[in-house]
Protein backbone atom coordinates (compact mmCIF):
# COMPACT_ATOMS: atom_id res chain seq x y z
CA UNK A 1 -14.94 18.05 22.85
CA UNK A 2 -13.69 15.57 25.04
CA UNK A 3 -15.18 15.08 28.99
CA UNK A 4 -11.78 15.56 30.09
CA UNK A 5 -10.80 18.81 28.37
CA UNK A 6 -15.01 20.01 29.64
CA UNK A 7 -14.03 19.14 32.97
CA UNK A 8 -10.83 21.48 32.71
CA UNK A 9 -12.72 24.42 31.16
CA UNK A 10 -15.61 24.14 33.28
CA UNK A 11 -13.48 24.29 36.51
CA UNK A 12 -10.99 26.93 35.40
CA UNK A 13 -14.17 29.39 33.88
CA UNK A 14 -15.75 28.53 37.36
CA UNK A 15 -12.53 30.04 39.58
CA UNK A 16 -12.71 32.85 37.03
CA UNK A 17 -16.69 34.06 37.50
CA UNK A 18 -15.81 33.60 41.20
CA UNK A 19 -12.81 36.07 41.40
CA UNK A 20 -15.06 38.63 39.19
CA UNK A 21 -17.86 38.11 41.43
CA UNK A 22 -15.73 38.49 44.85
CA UNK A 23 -14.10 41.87 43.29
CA UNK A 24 -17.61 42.87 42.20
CA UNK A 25 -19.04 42.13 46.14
CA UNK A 26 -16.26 43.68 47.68
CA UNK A 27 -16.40 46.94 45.36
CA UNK A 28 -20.03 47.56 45.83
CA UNK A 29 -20.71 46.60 49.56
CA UNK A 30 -17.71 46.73 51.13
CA UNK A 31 -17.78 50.44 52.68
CA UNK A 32 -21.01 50.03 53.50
CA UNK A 33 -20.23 47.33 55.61
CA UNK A 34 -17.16 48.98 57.12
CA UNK A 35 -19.19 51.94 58.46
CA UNK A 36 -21.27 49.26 60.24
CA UNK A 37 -18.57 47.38 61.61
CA UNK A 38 -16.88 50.54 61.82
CA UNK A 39 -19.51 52.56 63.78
CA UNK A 40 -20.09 48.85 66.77
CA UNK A 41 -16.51 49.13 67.31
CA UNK A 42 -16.71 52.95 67.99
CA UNK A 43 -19.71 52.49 70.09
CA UNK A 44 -16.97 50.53 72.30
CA UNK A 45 -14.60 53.48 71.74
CA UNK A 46 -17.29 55.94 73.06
CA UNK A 47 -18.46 53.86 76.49
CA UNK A 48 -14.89 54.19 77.53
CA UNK A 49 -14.38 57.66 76.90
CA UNK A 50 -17.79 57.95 79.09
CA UNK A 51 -16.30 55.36 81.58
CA UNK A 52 -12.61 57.17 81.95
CA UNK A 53 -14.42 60.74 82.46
CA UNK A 54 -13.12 62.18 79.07
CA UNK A 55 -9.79 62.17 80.14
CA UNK A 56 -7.64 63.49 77.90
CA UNK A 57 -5.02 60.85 77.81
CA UNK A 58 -7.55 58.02 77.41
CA UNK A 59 -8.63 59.76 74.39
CA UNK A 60 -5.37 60.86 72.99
CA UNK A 61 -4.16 56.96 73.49
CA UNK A 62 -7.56 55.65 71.28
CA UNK A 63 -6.63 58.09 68.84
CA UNK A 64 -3.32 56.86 68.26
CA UNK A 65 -4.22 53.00 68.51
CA UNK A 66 -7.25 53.24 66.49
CA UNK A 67 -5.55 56.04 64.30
CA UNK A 68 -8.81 57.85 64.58
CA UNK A 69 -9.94 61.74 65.72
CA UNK A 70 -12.04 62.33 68.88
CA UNK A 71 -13.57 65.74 69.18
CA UNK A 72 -15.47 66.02 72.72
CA UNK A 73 -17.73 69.33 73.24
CA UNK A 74 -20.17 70.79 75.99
CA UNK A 75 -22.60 72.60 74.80
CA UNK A 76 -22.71 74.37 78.01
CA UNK A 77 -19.42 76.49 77.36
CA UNK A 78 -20.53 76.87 73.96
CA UNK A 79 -23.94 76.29 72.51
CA UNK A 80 -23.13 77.46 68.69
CA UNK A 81 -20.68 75.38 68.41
CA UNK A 82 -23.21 72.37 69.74
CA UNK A 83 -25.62 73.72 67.32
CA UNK A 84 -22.65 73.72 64.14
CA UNK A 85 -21.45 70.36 65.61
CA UNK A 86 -25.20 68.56 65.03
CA UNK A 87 -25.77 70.12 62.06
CA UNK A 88 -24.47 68.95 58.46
CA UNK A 89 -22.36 71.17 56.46
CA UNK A 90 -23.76 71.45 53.24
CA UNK A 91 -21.89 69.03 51.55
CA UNK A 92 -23.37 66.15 54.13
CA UNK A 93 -24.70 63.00 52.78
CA UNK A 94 -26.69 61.31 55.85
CA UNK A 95 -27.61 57.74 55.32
CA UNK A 96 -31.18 58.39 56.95
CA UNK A 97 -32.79 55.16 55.27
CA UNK A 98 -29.99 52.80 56.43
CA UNK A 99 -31.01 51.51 59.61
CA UNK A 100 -27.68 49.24 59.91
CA UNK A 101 -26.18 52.51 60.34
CA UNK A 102 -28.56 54.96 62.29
CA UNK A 103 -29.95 51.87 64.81
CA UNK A 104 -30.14 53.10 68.36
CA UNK A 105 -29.48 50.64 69.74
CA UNK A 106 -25.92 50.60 71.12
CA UNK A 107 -25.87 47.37 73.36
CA UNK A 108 -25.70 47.60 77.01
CA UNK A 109 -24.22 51.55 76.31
CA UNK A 110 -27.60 53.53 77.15
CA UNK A 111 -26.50 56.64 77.47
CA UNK A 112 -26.38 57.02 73.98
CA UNK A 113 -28.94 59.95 73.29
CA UNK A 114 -28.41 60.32 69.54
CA UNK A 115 -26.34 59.19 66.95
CA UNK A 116 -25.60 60.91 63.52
CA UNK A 117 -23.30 59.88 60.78
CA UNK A 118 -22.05 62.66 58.50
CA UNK A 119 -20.21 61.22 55.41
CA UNK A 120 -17.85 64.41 53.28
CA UNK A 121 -15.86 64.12 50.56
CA UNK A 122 -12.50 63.55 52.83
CA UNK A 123 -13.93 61.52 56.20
CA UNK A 124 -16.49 60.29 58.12
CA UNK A 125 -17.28 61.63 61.20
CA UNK A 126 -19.76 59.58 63.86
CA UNK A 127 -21.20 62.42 66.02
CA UNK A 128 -22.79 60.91 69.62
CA UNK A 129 -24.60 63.12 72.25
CA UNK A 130 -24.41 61.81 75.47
CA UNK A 131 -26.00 64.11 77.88
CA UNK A 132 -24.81 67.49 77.80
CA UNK A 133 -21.55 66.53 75.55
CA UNK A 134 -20.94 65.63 72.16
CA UNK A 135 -18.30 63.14 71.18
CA UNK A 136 -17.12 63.52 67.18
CA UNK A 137 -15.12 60.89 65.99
CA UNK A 138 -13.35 61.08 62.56
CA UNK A 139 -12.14 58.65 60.14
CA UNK A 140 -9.93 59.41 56.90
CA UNK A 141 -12.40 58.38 54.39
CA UNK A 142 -9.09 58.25 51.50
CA UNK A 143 -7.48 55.10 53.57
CA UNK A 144 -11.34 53.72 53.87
CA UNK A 145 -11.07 53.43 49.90
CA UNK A 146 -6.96 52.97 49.73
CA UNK A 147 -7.83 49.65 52.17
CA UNK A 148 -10.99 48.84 49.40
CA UNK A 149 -8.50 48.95 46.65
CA UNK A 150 -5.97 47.46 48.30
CA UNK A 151 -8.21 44.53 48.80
CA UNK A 152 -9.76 43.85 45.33
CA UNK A 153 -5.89 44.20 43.91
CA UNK A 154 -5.26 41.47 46.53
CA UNK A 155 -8.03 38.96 45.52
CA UNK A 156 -7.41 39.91 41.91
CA UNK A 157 -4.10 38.28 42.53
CA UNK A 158 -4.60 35.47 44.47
CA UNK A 159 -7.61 35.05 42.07
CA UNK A 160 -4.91 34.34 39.70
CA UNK A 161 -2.42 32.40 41.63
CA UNK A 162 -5.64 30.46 42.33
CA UNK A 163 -6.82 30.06 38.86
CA UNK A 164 -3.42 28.33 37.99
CA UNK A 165 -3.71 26.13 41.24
CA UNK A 166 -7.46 25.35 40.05
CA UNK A 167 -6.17 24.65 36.73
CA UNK A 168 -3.70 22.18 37.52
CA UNK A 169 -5.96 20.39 40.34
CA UNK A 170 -8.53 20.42 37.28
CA UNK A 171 -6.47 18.77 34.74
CA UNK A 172 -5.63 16.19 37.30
CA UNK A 173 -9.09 15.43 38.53
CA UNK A 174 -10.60 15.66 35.34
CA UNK A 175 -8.12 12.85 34.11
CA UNK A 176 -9.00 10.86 37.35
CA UNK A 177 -12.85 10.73 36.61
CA UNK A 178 -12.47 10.26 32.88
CA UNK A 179 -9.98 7.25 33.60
CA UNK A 180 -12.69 4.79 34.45
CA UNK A 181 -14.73 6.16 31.98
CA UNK A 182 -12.23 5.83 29.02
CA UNK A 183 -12.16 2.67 30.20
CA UNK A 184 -15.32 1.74 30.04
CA UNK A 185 -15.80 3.02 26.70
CA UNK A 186 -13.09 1.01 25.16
CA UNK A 187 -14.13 -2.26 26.42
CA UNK A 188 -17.69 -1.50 25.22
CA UNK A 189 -16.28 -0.44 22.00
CA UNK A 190 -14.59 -4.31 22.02
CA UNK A 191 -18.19 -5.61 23.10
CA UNK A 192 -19.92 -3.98 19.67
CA UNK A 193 -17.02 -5.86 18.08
CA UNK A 194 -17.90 -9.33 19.76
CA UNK A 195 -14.46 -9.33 21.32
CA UNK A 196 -14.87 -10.50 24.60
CA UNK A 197 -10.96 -10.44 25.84
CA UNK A 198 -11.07 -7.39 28.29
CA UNK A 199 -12.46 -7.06 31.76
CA UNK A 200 -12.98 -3.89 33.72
CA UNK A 201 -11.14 -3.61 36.86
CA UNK A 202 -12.73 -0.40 38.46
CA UNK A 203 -13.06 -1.15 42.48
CA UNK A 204 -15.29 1.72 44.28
CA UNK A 205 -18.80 1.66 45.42
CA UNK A 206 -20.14 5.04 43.06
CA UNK A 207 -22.11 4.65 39.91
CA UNK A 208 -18.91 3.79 37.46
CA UNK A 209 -17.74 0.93 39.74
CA UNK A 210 -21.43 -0.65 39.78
CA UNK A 211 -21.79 0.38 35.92
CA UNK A 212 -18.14 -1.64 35.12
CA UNK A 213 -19.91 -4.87 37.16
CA UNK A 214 -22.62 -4.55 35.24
CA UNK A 215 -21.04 -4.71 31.45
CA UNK A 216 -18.29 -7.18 32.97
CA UNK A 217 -21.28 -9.28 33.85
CA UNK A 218 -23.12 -8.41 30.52
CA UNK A 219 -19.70 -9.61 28.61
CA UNK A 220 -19.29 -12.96 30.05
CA UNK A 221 -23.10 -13.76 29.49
CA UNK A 222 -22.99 -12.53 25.88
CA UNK A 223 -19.56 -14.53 25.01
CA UNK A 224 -21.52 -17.48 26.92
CA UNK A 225 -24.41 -16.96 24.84
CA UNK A 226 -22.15 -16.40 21.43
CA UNK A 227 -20.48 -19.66 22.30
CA UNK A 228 -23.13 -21.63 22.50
CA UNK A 229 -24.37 -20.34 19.29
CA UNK A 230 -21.23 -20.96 17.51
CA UNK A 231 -20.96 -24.79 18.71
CA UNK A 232 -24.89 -25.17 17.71
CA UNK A 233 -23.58 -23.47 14.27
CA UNK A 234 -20.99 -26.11 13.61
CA UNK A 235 -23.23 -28.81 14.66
CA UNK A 236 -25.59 -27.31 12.26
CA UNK A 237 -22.79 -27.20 9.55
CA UNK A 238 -21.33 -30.73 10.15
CA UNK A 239 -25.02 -32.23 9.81
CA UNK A 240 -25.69 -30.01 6.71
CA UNK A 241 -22.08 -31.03 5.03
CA UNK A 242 -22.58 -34.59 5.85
CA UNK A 243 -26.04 -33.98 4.28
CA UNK A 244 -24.60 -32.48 1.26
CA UNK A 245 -22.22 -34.82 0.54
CA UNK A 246 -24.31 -37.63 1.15
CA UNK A 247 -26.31 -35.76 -1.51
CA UNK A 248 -23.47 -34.91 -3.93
CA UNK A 249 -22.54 -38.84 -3.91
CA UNK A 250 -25.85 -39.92 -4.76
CA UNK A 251 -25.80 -37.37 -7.79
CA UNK A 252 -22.36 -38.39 -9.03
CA UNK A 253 -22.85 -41.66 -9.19
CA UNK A 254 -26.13 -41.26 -10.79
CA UNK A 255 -23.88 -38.74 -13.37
CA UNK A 256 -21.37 -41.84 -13.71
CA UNK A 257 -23.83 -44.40 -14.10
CA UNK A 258 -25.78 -41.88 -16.58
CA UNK A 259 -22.25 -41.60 -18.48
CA UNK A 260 -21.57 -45.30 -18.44
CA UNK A 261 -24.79 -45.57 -20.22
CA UNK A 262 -24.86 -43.25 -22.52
CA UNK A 263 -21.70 -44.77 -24.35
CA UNK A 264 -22.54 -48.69 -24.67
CA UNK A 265 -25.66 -47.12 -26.23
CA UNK A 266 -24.25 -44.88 -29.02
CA UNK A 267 -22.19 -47.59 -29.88
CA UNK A 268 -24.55 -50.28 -30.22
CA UNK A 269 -26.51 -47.22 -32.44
CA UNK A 270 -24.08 -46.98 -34.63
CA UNK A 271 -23.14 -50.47 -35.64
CA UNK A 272 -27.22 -51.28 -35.74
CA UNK A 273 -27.48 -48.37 -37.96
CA UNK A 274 -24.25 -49.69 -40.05
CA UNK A 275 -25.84 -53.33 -40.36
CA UNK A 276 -29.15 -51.97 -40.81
CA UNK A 277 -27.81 -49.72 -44.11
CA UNK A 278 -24.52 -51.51 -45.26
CA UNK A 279 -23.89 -54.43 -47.06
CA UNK A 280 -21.47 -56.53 -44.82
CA UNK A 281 -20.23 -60.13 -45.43
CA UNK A 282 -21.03 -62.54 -42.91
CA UNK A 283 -17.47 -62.36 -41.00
CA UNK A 284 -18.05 -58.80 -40.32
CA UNK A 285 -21.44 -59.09 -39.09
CA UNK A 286 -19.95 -61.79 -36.92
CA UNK A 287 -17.92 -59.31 -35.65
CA UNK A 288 -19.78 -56.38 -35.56
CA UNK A 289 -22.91 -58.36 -33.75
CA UNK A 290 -20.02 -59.67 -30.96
CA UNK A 291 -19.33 -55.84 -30.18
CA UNK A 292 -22.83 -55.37 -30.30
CA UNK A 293 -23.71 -58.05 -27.84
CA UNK A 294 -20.71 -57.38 -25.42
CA UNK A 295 -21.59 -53.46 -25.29
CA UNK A 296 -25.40 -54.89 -24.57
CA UNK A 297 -23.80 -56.75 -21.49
CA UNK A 298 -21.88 -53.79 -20.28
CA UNK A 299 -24.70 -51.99 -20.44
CA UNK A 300 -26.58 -54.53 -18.60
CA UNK A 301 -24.07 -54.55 -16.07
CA UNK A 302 -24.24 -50.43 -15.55
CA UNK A 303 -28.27 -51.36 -14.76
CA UNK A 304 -27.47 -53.43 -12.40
CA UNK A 305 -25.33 -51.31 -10.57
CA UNK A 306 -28.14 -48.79 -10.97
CA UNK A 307 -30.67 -51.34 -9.15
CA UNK A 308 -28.00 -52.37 -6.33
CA UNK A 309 -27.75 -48.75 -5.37
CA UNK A 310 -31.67 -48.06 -5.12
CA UNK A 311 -31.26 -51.20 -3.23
CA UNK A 312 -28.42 -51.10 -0.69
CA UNK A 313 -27.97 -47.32 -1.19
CA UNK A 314 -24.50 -48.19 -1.79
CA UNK A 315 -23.33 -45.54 -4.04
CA UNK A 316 -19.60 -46.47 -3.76
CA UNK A 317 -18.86 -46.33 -7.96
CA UNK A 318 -14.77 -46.72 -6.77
CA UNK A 319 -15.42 -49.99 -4.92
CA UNK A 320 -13.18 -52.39 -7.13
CA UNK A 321 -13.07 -56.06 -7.52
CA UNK A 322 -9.00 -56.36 -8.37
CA UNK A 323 -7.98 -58.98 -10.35
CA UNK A 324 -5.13 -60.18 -12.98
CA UNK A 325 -6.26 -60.52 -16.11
CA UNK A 326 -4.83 -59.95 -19.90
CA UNK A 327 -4.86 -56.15 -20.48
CA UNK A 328 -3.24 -56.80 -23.95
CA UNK A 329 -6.73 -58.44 -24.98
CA UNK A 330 -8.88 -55.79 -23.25
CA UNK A 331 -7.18 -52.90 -24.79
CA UNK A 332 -7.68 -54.66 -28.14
CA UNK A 333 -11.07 -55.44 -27.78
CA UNK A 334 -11.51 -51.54 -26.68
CA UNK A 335 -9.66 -50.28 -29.86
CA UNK A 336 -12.37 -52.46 -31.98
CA UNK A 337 -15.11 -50.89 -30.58
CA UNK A 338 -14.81 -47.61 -32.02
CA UNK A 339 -13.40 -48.79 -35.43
CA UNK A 340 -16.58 -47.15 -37.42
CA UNK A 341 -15.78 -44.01 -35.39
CA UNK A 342 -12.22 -44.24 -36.71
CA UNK A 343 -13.91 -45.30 -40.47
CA UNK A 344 -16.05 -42.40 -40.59
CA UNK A 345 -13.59 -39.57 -39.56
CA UNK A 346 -10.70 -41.37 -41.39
CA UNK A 347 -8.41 -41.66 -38.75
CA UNK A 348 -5.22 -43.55 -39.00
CA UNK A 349 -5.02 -46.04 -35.93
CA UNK A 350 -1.27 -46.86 -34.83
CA UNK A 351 -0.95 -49.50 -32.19
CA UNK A 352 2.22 -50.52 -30.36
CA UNK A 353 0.78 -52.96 -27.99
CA UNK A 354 2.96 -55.86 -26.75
CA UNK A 355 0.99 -59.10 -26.70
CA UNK A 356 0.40 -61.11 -23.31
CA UNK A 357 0.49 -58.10 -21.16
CA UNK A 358 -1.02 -58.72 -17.73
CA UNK A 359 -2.35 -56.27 -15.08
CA UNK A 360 -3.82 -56.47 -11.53
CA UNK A 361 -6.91 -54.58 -11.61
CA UNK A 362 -10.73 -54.07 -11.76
CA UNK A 363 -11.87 -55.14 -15.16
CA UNK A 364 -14.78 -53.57 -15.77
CA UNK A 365 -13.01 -50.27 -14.18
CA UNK A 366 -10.56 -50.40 -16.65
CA UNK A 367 -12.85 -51.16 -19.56
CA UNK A 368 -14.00 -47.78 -18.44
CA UNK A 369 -11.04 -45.62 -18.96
CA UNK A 370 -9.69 -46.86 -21.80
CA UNK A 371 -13.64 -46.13 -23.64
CA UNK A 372 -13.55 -42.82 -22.06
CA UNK A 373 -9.95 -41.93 -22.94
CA UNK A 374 -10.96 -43.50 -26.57
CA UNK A 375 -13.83 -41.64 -26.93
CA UNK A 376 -12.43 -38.26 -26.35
CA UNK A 377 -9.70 -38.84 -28.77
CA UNK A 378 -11.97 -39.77 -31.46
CA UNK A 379 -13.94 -36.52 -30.94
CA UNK A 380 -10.80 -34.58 -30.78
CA UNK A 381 -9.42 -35.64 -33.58
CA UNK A 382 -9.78 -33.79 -37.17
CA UNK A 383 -10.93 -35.55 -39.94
CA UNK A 384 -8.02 -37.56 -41.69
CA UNK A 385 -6.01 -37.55 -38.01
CA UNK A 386 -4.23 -39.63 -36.63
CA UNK A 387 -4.78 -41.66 -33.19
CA UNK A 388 -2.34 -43.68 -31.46
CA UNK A 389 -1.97 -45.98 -28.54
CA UNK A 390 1.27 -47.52 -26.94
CA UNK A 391 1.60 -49.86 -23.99
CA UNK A 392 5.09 -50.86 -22.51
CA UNK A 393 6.67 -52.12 -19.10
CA UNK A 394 8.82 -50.55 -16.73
CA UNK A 395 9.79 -52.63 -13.55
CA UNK A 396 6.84 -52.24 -11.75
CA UNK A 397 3.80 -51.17 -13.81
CA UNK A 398 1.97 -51.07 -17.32
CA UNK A 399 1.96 -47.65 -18.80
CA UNK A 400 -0.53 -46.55 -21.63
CA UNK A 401 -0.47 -43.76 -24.18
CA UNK A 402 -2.96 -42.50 -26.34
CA UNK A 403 -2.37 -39.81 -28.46
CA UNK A 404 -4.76 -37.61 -30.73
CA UNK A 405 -3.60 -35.16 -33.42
CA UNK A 406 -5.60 -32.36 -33.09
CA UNK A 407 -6.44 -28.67 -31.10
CA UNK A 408 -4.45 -28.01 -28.13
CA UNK A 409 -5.82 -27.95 -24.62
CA UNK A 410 -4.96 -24.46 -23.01
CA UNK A 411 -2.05 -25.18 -20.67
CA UNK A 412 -3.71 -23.04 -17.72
CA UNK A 413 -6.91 -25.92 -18.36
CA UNK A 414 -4.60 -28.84 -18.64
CA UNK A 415 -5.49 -29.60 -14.39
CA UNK A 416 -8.69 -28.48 -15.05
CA UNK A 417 -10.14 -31.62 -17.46
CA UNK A 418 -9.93 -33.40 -14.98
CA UNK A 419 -12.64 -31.65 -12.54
CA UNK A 420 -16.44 -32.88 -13.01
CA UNK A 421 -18.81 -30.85 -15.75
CA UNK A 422 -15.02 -29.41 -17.65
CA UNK A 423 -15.26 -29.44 -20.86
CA UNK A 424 -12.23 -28.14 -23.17
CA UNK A 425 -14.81 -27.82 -26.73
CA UNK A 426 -18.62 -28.69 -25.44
CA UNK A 427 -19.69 -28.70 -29.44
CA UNK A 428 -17.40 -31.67 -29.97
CA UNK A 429 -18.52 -34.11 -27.71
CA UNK A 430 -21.59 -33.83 -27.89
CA UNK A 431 -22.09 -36.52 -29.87
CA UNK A 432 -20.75 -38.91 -27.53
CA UNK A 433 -22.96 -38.04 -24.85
CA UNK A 434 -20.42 -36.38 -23.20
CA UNK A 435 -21.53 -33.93 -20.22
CA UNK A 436 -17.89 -32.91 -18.42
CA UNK A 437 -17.84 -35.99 -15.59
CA UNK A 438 -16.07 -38.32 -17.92
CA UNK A 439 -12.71 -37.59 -16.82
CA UNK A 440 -13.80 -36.97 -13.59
CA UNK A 441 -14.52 -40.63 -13.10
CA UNK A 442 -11.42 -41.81 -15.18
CA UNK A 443 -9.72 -39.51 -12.22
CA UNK A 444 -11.56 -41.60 -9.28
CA UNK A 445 -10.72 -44.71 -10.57
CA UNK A 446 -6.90 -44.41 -11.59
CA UNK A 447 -6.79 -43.10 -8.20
CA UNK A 448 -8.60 -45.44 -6.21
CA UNK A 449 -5.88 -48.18 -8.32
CA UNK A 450 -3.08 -46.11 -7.49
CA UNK A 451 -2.13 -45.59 -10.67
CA UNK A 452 -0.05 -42.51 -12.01
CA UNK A 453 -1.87 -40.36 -14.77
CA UNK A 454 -1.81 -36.98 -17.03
CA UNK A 455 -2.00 -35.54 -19.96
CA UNK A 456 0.42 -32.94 -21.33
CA UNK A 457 0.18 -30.90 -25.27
CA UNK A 458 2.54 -32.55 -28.05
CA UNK A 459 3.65 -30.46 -31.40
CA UNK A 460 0.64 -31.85 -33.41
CA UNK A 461 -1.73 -32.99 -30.66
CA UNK A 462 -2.95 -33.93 -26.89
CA UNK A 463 -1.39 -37.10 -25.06
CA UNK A 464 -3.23 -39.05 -22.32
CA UNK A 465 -1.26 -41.58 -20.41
CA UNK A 466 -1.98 -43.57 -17.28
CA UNK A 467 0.05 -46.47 -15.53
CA UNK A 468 -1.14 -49.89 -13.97
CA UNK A 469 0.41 -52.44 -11.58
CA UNK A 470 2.17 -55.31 -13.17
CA UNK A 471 0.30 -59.22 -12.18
CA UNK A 472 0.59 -60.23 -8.74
């Protein structure tokens, strides 16, 4: 249950016990109380009785102001009737033990003798003996209990007009305390949530004001605190990331260099292994030992790229020396490379290459791509497939195509190939030493040139293509 609607219930119940407990009180000890009050006023009434000399018309005007019945006898004239007078009818209930109502002691009034009160079913009658006469006094005991009634029916109603008034006041004052409180609980609520945006506003001097300067105080030193934290966070962070990256640098160019390596090497393998086992005449040795040599200085070249970087730290594998040099020769020279590659899987080669082309561009960065691009065509291709590559101008660069018959990439992938460790069949290029970074580093490089590039599914096959800038 909410404070407010406690508050309310609480109040209202309150004004309810009261009006109970006033009718209650006023039931039980009211007459007794009258006769008291009752019986100091008549002590009044009977010193000026004594002080007028009984006269009559003294007496007959208290009777009809105080709408009471005085009853003066001399026991002189008539003793039995003094003797009936002081004595109780049978009926007579005398409150003996009361000494509110049988005290003596009248004031300054001495004269005063004795005092009885004799309570019947229909009056009360206060009986005084003063001297040799007895003064009876008689009050209707049916408009002592009418005026009782009359009075719990009156606080039994403005009990209730009360109880509405006390109602309404409650409703009101219980929203006025719970205001600031409400308050307060909602901006603490904010607190638990680390939202630091509202301020209580609660002027006063009593506990709630001094509480709502407290957690006002408590908020701005917590966002303070939470601030602080937060810029030591991303301090934290932007050391870490530049850690990280540092770090993921130094691995992907020890990946690339790893890559670079692996394929001079499987290619100088394989035409060892073909000299070592064939019988070749001496032009193809020639041949085959000038591939063999030329893959040995690439390879020697990757080393020392490998020792500049444990050097210098210099792990920079897109830094490019840009030159123009004869891309028709290059490309050629690439194709011949992987000619036992082609021999062994009998793959048909188809070349439309124009002679004398000329590019502006890193060599040995372009060497790269075309043996990487090479490479995963051979080991995509089928047995008895077919590979080929076409070069041609348009006004301001070199495009080349290489094409493999073969499986399809999956068109949700074909973005994908080119991220680092994706690999569209791992089984098949294995054998080149592939490990996923390949096109990765194809992607670097044609970027860090400039150069356009993609690869797309044809009816039969997949189709790699990249573009160059022209000589300068």
């Amino acid at each position: 249950m909410k404070i407010s609607k406690k508050i309310t219930l609480v109040t209202f119940l309150s004004i309810i016990l009261l009006i109970l407990l006033f009718i209650i009180i006023n039931t039980l000890f009211s007459y007794k109380f009258y006769l008291h009050t009752r019986k100091l006023e008549l002590n009044s009434v009977v010193e000026e009785i004594v002080k007028n000399r009984y006269d009559p018309e003294v007496i007959n005007k208290l009777e009809k102001d105080l709408n009471i019945d005085i009853d003066v006898k001399n026991p002189i004239h008539n003793n039995m009737k003094q003797q009936r007078l002081m004595q109780p009818p049978d009926n007579f209930i005398l409150n003996t033990n009361n000494p509110s109502l049988n005290n003596r002691n009248f004031g300054k009034f001495d004269e005063i003798e004795d005092f009885k009160i004799i309570d019947s079913d229909l009056s009360v009658n206060f009986i005084y003996k003063i001297k040799e006469n007895i003064i009876k006094i008689s009050i209707s005991k049916i408009s002592v209990k009418q005026t009782i009634q009359s009075t719990n029916k009156f606080i039994f109603i403005i009990g209730l007009f009360l109880s509405v008034i006390g109602f309404l006041l409650s409703l009101i004052l219980s929203k006025l305390i719970t205001r600031p409180i409400l308050k307060l609980n909602n901006v603490v609520e904010k607190l638990s949530n680390l939202d630091f945006s509202e301020k209580l506003e609660i002027k006063g001097n009593d506990e709630i004001a001094t509480l709502s300067k407290n957690v006002n105080f408590l908020s701005t030193k917590l966002e303070h605190n939470i601030d602080d934290l937060k810029s030591s966070n991303i301090k934290l962070q932007e050391v870490y990331g530049f850690e990280k990256k540092e770090n993921q640098k130094r691995e992907e160019f020890i990946a690339a260099l790893t890559h670079e390596i692996k394929t001079p090497i499987t290619i100088i393998n394989t035409y060892l292994e073909y000299l070592n086992s064939q019988d070749v005449d001496e032009s193809e040795r020639r041949e085959f030992s000038e591939i063999v040599i030329q893959e040995g200085n690439d390879l020697s070249k990757i080393l020392d790229k490998l020792i500049n970087y444990v050097k210098n730290k210099d792990n920079s594998i897109e830094k490019l020396n840009l030159k123009n040099f004869n891309y028709t020769e290059l490309i050629e020279f690439r194709i011949k490379k992987f000619q036992l590659d082609f021999n062994e899987k009998k793959i048909t080669i188809t070349k439309k290459i124009p002679k004398n082309i000329f590019i502006y561009a890193d060599y040995d960065k372009m060497t790269y791509v075309l043996d990487n691009i090479l490479s995963n065509a051979v080991a995509h291709t089928y047995d008895n497939g077919d590979i080929s590559i076409t070069v041609f101008e348009t006004k301001n660069t070199i495009v080349t195509e290489i094409y493999n018959s073969g499986s399809l990439i999956n068109e949700n992938n074909l973005e994908k190939i080119w991220d680092s460790f994706y690999k569209e069949d791992e089984s098949r290029t294995r054998k080149y030493g592939g490990i996923g970074l390949g096109l990765a580093f194809v992607k670097k490089i044609l970027l860090s040139h400039n150069s356009s590039f993609g690869a797309k599914n044809t009816n039969n096959g997949v189709l790699f293509w990249f573009s160059n800038i022209k000589q300068l």
